[in-house]
N, C-alpha and C. Protein backbone atom coordinates (compact mmCIF):
# COMPACT_ATOMS: atom_id res chain seq x y z
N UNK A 1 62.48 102.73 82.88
CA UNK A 1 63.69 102.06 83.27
C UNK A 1 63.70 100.67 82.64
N UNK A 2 64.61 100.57 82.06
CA UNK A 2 64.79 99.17 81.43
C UNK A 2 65.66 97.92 82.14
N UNK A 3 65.46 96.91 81.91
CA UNK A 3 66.45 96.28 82.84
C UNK A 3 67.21 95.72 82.02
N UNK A 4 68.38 95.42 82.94
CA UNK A 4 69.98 95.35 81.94
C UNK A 4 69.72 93.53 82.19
N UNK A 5 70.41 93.40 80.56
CA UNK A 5 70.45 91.98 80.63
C UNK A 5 71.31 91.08 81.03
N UNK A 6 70.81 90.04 80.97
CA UNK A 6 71.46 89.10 81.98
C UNK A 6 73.13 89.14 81.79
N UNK A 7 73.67 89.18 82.81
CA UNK A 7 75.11 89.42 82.99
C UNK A 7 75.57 90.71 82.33
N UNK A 8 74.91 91.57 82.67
CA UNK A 8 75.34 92.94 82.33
C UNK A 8 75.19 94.09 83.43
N UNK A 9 75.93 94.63 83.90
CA UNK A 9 75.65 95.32 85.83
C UNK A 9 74.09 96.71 85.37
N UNK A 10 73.73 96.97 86.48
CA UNK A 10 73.19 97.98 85.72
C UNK A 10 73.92 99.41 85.77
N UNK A 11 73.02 100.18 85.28
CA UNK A 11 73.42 101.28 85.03
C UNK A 11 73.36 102.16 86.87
N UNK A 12 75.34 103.09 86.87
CA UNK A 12 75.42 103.74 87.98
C UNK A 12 74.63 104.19 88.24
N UNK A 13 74.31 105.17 87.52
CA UNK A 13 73.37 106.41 87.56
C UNK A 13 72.12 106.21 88.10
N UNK A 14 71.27 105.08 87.48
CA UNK A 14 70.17 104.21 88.21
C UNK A 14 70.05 103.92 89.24
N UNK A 15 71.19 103.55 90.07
CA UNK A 15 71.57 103.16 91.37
C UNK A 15 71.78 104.22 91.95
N UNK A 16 72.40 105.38 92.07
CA UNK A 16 72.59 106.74 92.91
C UNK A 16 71.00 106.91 92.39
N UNK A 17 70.51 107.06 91.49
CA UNK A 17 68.95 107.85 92.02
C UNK A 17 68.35 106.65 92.88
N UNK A 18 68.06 105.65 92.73
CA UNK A 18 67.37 104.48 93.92
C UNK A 18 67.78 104.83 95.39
N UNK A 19 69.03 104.81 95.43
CA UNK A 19 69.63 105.12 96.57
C UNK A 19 69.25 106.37 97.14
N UNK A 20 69.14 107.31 96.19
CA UNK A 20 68.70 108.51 96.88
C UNK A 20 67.04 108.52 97.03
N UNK A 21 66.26 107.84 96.11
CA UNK A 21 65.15 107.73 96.38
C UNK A 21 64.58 107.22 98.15
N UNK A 22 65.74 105.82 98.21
CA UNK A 22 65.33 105.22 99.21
C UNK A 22 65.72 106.06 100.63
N UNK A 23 66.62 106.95 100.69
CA UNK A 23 67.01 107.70 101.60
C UNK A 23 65.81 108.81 102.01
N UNK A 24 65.19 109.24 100.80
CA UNK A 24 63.89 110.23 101.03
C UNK A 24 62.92 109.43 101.67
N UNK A 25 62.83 108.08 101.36
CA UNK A 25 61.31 107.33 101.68
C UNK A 25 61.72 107.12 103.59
N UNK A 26 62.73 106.49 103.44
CA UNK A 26 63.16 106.27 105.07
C UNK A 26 63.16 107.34 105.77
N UNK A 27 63.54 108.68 105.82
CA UNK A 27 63.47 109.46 106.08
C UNK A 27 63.17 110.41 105.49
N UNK A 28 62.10 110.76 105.54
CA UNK A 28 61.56 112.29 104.60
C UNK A 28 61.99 113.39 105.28
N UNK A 29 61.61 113.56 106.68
CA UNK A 29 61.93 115.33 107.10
C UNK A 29 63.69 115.17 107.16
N UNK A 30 64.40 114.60 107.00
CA UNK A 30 65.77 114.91 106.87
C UNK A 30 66.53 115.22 104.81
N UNK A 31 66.96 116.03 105.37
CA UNK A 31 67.50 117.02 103.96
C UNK A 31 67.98 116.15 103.17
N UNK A 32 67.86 115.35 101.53
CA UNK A 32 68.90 114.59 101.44
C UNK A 32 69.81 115.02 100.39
N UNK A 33 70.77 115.70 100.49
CA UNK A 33 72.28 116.05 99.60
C UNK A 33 72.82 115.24 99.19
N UNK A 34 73.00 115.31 97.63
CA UNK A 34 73.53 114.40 97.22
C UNK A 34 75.23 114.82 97.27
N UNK A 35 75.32 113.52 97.44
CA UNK A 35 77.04 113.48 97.96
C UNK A 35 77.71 112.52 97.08
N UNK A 36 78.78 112.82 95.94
CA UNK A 36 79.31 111.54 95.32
C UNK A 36 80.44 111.37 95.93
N UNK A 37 80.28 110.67 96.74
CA UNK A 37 81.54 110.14 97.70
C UNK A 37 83.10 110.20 96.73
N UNK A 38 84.01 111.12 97.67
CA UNK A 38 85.17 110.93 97.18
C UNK A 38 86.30 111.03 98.08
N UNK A 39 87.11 110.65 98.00
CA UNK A 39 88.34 110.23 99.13
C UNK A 39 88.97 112.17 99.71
N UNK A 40 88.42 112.74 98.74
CA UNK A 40 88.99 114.07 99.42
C UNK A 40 90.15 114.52 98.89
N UNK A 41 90.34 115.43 99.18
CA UNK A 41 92.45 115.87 98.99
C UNK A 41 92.93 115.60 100.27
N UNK A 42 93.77 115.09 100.13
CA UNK A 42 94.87 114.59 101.40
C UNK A 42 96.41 115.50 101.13
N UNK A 43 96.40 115.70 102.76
CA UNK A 43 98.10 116.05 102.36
C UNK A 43 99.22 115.51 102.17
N UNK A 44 100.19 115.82 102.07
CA UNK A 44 101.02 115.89 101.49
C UNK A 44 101.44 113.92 102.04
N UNK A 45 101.85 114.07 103.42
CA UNK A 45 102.14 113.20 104.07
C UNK A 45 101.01 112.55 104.38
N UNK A 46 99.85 112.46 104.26
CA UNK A 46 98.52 111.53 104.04
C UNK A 46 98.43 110.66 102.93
N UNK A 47 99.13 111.45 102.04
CA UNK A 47 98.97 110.27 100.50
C UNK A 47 100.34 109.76 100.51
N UNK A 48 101.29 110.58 101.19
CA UNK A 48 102.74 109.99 101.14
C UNK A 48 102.27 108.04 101.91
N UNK A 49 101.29 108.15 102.89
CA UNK A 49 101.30 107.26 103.78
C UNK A 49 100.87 106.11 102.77
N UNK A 50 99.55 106.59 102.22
CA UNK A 50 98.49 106.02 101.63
C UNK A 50 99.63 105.20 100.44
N UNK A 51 100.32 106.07 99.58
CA UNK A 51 101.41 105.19 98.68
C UNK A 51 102.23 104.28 98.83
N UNK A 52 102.81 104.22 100.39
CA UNK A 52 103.93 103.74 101.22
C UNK A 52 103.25 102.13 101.08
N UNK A 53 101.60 102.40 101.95
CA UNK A 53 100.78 101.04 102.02
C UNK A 53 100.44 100.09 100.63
N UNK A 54 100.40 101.11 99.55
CA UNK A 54 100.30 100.54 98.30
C UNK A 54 100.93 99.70 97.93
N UNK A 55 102.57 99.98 98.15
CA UNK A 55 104.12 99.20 97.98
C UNK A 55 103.56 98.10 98.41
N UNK A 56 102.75 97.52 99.49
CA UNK A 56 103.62 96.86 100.26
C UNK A 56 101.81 95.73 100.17
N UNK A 57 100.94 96.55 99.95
CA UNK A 57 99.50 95.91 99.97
C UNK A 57 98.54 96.73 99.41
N UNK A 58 98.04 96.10 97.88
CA UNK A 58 97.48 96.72 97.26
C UNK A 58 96.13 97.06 97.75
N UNK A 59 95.71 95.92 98.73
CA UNK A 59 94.15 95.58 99.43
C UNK A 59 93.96 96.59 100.85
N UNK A 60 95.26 96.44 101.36
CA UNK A 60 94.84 97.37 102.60
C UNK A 60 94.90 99.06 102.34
N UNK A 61 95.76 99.22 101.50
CA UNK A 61 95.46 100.83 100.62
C UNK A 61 94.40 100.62 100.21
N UNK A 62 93.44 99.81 99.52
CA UNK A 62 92.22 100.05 98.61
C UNK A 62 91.35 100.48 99.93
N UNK A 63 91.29 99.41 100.74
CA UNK A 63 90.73 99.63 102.18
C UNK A 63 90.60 100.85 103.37
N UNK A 64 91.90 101.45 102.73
CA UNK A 64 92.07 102.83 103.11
C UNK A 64 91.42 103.74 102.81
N UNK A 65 91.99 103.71 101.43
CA UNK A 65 90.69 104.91 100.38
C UNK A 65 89.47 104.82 100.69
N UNK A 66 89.28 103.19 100.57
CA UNK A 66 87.74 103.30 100.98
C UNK A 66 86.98 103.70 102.01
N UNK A 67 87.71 103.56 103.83
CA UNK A 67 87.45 104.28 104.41
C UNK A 67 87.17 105.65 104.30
N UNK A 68 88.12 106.24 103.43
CA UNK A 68 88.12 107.93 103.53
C UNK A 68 86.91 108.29 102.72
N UNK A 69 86.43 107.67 101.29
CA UNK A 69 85.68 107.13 100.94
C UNK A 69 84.65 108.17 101.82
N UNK A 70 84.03 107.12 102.77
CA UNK A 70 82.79 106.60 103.05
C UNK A 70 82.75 107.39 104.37
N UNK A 71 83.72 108.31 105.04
CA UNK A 71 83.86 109.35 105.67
C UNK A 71 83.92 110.91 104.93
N UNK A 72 83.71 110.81 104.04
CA UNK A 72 83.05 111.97 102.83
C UNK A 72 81.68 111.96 102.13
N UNK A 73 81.30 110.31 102.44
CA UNK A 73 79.84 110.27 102.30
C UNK A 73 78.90 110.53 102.86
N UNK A 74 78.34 111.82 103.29
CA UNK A 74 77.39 112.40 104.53
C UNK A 74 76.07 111.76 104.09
N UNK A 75 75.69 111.16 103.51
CA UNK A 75 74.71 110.21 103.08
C UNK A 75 74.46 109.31 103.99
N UNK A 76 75.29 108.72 104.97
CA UNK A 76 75.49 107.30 105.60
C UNK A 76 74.90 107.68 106.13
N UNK A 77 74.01 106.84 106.82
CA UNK A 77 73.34 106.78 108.12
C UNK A 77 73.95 106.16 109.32
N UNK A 78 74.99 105.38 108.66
CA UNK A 78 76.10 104.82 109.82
C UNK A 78 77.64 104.82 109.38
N UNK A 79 78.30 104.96 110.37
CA UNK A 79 79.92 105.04 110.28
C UNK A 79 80.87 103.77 111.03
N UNK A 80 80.00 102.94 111.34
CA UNK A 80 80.50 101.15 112.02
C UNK A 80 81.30 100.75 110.70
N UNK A 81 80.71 100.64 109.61
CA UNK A 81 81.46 100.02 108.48
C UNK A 81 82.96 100.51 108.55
N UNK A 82 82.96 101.69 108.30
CA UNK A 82 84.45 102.37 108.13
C UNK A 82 85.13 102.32 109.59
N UNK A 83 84.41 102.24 110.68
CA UNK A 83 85.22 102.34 111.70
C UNK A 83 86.21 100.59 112.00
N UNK A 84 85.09 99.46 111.62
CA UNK A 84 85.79 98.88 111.71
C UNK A 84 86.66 98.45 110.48
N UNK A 85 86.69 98.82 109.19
CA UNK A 85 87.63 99.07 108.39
C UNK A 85 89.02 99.38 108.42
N UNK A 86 88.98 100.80 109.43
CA UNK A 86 90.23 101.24 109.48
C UNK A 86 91.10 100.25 110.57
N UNK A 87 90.34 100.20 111.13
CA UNK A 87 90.96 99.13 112.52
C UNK A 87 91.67 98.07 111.62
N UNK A 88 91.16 97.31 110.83
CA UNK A 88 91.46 95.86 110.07
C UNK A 88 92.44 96.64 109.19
N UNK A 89 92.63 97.96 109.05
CA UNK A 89 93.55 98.34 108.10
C UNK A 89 94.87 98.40 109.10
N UNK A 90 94.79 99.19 110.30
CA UNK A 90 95.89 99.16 110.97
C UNK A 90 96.29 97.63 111.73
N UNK A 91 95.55 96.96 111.97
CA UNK A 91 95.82 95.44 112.33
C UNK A 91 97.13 94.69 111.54
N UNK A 92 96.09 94.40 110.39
CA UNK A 92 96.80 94.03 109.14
C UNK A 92 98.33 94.29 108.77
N UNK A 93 97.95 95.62 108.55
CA UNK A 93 99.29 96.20 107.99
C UNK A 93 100.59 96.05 109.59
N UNK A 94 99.93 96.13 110.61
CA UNK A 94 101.24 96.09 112.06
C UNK A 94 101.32 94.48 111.66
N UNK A 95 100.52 93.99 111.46
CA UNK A 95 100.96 92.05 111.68
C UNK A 95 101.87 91.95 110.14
N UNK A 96 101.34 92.46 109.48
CA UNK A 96 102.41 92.46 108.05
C UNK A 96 104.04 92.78 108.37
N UNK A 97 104.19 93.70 109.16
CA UNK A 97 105.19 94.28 109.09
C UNK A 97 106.58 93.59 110.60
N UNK A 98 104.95 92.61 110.95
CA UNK A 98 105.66 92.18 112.59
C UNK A 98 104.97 90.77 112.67
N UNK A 99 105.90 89.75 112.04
CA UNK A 99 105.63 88.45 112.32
C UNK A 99 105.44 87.72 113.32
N UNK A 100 104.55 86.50 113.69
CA UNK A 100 104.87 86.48 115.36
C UNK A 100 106.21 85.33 115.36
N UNK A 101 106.35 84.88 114.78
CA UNK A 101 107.96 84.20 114.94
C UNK A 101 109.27 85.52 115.49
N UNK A 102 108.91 86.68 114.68
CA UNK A 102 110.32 87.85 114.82
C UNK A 102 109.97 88.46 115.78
N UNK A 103 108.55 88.52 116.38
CA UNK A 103 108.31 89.31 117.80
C UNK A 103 108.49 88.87 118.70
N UNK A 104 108.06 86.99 118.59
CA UNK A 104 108.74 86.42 119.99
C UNK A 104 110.46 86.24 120.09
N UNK A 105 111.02 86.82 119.49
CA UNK A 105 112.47 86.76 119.73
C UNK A 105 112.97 87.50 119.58
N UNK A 106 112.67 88.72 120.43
CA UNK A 106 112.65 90.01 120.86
C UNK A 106 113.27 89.54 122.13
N UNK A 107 114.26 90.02 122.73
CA UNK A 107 114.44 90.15 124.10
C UNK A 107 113.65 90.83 124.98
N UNK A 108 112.56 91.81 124.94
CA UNK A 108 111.07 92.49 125.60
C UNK A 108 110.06 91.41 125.47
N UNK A 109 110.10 90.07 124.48
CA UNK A 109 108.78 89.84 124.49
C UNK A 109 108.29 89.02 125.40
N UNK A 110 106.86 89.45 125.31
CA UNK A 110 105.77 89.06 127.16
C UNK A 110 105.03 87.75 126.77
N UNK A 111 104.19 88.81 125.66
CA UNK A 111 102.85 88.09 125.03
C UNK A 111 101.95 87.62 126.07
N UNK A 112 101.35 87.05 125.15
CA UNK A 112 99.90 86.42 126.21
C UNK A 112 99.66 84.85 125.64
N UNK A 113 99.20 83.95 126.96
CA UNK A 113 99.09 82.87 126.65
C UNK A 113 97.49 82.39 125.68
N UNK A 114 97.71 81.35 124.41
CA UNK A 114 96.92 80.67 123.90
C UNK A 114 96.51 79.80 123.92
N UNK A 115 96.37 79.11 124.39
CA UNK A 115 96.42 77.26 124.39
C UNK A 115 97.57 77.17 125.17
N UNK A 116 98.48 76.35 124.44
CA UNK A 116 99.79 76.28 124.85
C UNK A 116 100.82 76.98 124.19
N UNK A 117 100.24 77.67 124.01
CA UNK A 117 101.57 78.83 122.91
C UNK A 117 101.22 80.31 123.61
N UNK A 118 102.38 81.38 123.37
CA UNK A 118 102.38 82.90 123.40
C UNK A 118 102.32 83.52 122.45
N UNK A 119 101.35 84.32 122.18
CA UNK A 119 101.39 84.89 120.89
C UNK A 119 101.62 86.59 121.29
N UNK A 120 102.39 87.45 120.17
CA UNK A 120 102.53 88.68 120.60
C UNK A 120 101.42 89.68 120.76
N UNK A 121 100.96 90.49 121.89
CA UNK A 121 100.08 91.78 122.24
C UNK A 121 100.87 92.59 120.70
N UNK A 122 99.40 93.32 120.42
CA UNK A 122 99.19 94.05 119.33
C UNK A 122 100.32 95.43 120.06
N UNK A 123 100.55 95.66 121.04
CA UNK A 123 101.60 96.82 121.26
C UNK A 123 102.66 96.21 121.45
N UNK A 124 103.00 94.56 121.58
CA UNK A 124 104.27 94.23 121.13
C UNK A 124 104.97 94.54 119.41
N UNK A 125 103.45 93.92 118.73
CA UNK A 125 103.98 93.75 117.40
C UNK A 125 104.41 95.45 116.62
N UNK A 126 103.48 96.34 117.30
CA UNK A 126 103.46 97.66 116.82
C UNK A 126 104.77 98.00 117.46
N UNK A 127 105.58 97.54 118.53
CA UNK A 127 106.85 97.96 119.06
C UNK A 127 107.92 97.56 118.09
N UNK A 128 107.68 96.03 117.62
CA UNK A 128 108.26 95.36 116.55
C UNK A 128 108.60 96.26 114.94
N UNK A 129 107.32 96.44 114.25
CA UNK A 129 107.51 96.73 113.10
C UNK A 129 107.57 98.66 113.60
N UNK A 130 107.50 99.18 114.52
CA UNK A 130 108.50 101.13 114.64
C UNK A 130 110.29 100.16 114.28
N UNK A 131 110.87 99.43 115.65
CA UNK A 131 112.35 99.45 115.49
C UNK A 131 112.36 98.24 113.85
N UNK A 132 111.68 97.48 113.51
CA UNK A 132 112.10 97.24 112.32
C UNK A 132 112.32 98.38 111.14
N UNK A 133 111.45 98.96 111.06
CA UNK A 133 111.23 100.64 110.26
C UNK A 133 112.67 101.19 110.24
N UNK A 134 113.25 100.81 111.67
CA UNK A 134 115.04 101.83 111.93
C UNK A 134 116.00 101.16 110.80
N UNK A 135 115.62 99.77 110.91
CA UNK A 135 116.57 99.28 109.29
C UNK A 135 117.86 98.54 110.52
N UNK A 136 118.52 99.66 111.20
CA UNK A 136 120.12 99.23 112.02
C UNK A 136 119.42 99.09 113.18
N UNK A 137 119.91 97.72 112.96
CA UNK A 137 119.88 96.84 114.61
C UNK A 137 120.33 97.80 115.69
N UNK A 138 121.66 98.53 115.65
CA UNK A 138 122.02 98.81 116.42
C UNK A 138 121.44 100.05 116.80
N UNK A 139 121.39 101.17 115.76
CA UNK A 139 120.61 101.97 116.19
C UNK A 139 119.23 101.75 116.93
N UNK A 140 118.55 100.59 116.98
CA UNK A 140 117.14 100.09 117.62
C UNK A 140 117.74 100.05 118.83
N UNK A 141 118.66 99.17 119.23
CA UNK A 141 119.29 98.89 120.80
C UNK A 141 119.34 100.28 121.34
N UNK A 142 119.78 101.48 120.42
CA UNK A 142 120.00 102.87 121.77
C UNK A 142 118.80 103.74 121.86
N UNK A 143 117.38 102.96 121.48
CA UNK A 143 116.64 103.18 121.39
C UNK A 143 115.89 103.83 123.07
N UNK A 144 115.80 104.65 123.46
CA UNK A 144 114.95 104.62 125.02
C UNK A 144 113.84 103.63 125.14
N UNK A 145 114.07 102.54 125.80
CA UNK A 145 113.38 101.85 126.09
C UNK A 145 111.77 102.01 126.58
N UNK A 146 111.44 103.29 127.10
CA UNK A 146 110.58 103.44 127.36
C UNK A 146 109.66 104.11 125.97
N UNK A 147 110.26 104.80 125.80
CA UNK A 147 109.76 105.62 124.43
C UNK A 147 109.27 104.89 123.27
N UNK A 148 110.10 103.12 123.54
CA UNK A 148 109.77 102.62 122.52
C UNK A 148 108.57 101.52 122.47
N UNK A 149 108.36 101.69 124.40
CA UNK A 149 107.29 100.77 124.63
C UNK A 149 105.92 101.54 124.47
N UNK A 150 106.17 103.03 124.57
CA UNK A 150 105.09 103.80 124.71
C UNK A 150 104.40 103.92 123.28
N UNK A 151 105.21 103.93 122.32
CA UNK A 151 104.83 103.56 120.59
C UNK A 151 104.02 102.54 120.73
N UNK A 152 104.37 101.29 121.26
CA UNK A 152 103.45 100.36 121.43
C UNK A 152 102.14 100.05 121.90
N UNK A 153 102.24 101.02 123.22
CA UNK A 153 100.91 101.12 123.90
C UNK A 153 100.12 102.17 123.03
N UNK A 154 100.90 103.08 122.32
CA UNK A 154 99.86 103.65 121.69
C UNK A 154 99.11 103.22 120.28
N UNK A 155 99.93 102.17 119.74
CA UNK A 155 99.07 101.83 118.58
C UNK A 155 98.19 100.25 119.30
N UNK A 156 98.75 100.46 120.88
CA UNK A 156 97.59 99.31 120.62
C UNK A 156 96.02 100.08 121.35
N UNK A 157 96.09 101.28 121.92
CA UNK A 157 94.96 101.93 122.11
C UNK A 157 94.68 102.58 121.15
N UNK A 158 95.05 102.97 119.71
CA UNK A 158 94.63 103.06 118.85
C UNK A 158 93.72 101.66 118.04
N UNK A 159 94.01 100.51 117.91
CA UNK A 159 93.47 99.47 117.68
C UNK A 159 92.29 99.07 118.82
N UNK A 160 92.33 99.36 120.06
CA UNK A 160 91.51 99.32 120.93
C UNK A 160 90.23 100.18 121.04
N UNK A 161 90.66 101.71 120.77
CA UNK A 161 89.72 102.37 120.22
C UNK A 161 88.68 102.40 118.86
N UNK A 162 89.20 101.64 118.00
CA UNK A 162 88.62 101.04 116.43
C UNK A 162 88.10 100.24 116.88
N UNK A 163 88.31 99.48 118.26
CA UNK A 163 87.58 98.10 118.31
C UNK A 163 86.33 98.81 118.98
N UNK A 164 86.56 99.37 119.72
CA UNK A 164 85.58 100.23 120.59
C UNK A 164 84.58 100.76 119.43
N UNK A 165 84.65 101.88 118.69
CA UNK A 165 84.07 102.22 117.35
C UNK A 165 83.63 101.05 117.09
N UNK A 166 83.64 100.24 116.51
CA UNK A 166 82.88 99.33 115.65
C UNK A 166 81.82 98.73 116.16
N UNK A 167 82.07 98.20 117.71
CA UNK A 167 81.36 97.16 118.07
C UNK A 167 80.17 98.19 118.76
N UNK A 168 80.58 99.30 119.23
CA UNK A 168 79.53 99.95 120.13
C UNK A 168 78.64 101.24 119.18
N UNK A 169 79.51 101.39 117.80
CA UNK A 169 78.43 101.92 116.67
C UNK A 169 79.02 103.75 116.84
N UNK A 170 79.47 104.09 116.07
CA UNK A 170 80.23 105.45 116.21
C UNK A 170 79.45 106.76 115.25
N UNK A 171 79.49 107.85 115.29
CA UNK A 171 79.42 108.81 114.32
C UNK A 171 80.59 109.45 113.68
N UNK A 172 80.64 110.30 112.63
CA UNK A 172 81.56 110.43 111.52
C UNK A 172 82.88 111.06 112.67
N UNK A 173 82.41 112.02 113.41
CA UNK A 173 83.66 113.05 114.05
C UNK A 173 84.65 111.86 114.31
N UNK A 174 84.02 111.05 115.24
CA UNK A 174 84.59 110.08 115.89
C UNK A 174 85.39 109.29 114.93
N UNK A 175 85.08 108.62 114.08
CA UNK A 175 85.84 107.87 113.16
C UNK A 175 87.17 108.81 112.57
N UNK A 176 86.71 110.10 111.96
CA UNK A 176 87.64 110.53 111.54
C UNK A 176 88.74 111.23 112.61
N UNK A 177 88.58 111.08 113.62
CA UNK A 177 89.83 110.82 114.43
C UNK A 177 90.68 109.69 114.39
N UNK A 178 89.57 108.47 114.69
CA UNK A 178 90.43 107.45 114.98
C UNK A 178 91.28 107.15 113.60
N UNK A 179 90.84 107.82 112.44
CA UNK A 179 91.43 108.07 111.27
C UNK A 179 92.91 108.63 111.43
N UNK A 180 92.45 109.38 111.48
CA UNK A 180 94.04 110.77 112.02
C UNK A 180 95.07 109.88 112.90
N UNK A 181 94.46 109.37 114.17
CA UNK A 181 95.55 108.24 114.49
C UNK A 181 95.90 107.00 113.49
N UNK A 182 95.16 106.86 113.49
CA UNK A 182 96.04 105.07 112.11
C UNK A 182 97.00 105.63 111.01
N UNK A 183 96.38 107.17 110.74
CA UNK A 183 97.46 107.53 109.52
C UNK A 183 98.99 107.97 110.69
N UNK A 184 98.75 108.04 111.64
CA UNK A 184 99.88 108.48 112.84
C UNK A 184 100.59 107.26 112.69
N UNK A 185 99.94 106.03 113.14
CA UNK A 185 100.99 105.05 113.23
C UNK A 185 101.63 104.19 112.35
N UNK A 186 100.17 104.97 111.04
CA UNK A 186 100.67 103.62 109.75
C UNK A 186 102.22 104.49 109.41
N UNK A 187 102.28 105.81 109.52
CA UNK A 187 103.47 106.79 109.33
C UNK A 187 104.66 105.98 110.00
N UNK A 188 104.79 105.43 111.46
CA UNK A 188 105.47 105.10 112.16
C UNK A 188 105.91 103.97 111.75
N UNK A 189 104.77 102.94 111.21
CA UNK A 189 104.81 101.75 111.10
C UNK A 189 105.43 101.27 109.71
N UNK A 190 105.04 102.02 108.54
CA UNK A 190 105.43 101.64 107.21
C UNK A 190 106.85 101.56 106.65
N UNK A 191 107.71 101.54 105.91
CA UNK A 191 109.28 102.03 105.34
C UNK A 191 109.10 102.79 104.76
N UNK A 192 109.82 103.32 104.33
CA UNK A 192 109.81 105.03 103.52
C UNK A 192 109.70 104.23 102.33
C-alpha cells in the first residue's frame, strides 16, 4: 500500500477494504457482508418526494439520500446517525416552508413562551406549511378544522419520535419507519 501524496485523497477501494478489515477485527464471530451502500429503488412517489425537496433544498435532499443511504448499509453497527438525520430533514424542510413571522399570524396560533416572545410548536408550523401547500386562502378556511390540526399533531409526533430515535439509540426496522413517516409528511408538506 502506498500512500497518496500530500493533498491527494486516498484511494476508495483502500478504504472499503480497511473498513471491512476493521469490522472483522471488532467483531470476528459476526458475518461481515460486504454492502456498497446504495439509496435503493424508490417508488414512484418516494423519488417524486425526494425531487420536490431538491427544488426547494439541495442540502436537505442530499440529507435524504443519505439517510436512505446508510439504511441500506447493513454494515452499521448503529442507526442514531440516520435517525437523527431524518428528523433534521423533516424539521428543516417544515420551518422552510413555515416561517415563524407567517405562523404567528395565523388566527389558531398558541405557541409556546421564550423569553419574552412566542414562538410556533413544530405541529403549528407543520399545520402552517399542509394549508400553505393549498395555494387558495380560501380553500384553507373550509378546511375541517380539526383534520387540519390533526396533520399537525401528527408531524409533530413524527419529529418527536426522530427525537426519541436519536437520543435513546435505535435499530434499522425502527428508523426505517420513522422513514416511511417523514416521506408521509414531507408529501404533505412540500408543493408539487
Amino acid at each position: 500500500m502506498t500512500r497518496p501524496a500530500r493533498g491527494e485523497l486516498p484511494d476508495p477501494e483502500i478504504l472499503r477494504r480497511l473498513r471491512e478489515f476493521q469490522l472483522r477485527v471488532r467483531n470476528p464471530t459476526r458475518k461481515v457482508e460486504v454492502v456498497v451502500p446504495a439509496r435503493g429503488p424508490l417508488s414512484g412517489r418516494d423519488a417524486n418526494i425526494v425531487e420536490r425537496l431538491r427544488r426547494h433544498s439541495e442540502p436537505l435532499a442530499d440529507s435524504l439520500e443519505q439517510v436512505l443511504k446508510d439504511l441500506n448499509d447493513f454494515t452499521r453497527l448503529s442507526y442514531v446517525g440516520p435517525a437523527g438525520e431524518i428528523r433534521e430533514v423533516l424539521r428543516a424542510t417544515v420551518q422552510l416552508f413555515a416561517p415563524d413571522d407567517e405562523v404567528r399570524a395565523q388566527p389558531w396560533f398558541v405557541g409556546y413562551a421564550v423569553g419574552n416572545k412566542t414562538n410556533p410548536t413544530q405541529a403549528e408550523r407543520v399545520r402552517f406549511a399542509v394549508q400553505a401547500r393549498g395555494g387558495n386562502r380560501d380553500q384553507v378556511s373550509e378546511i375541517d378544522p380539526l383534520v387540519d390540526q390533526q396533520v399537525g399533531q401528527i408531524g409533530r409526533q413524527t419529529y418527536k419520535t426522530g427525537s426519541s430515535a436519536f437520543h435513546a439509540g435505535t435499530i434499522q426496522a425502527n428508523v426505517r419507519k420513522l422513514t416511511g413517516w417523514v416521506f408521509a409528511m414531507l408529501d404533505e408538506v412540500l408543493p408539487e
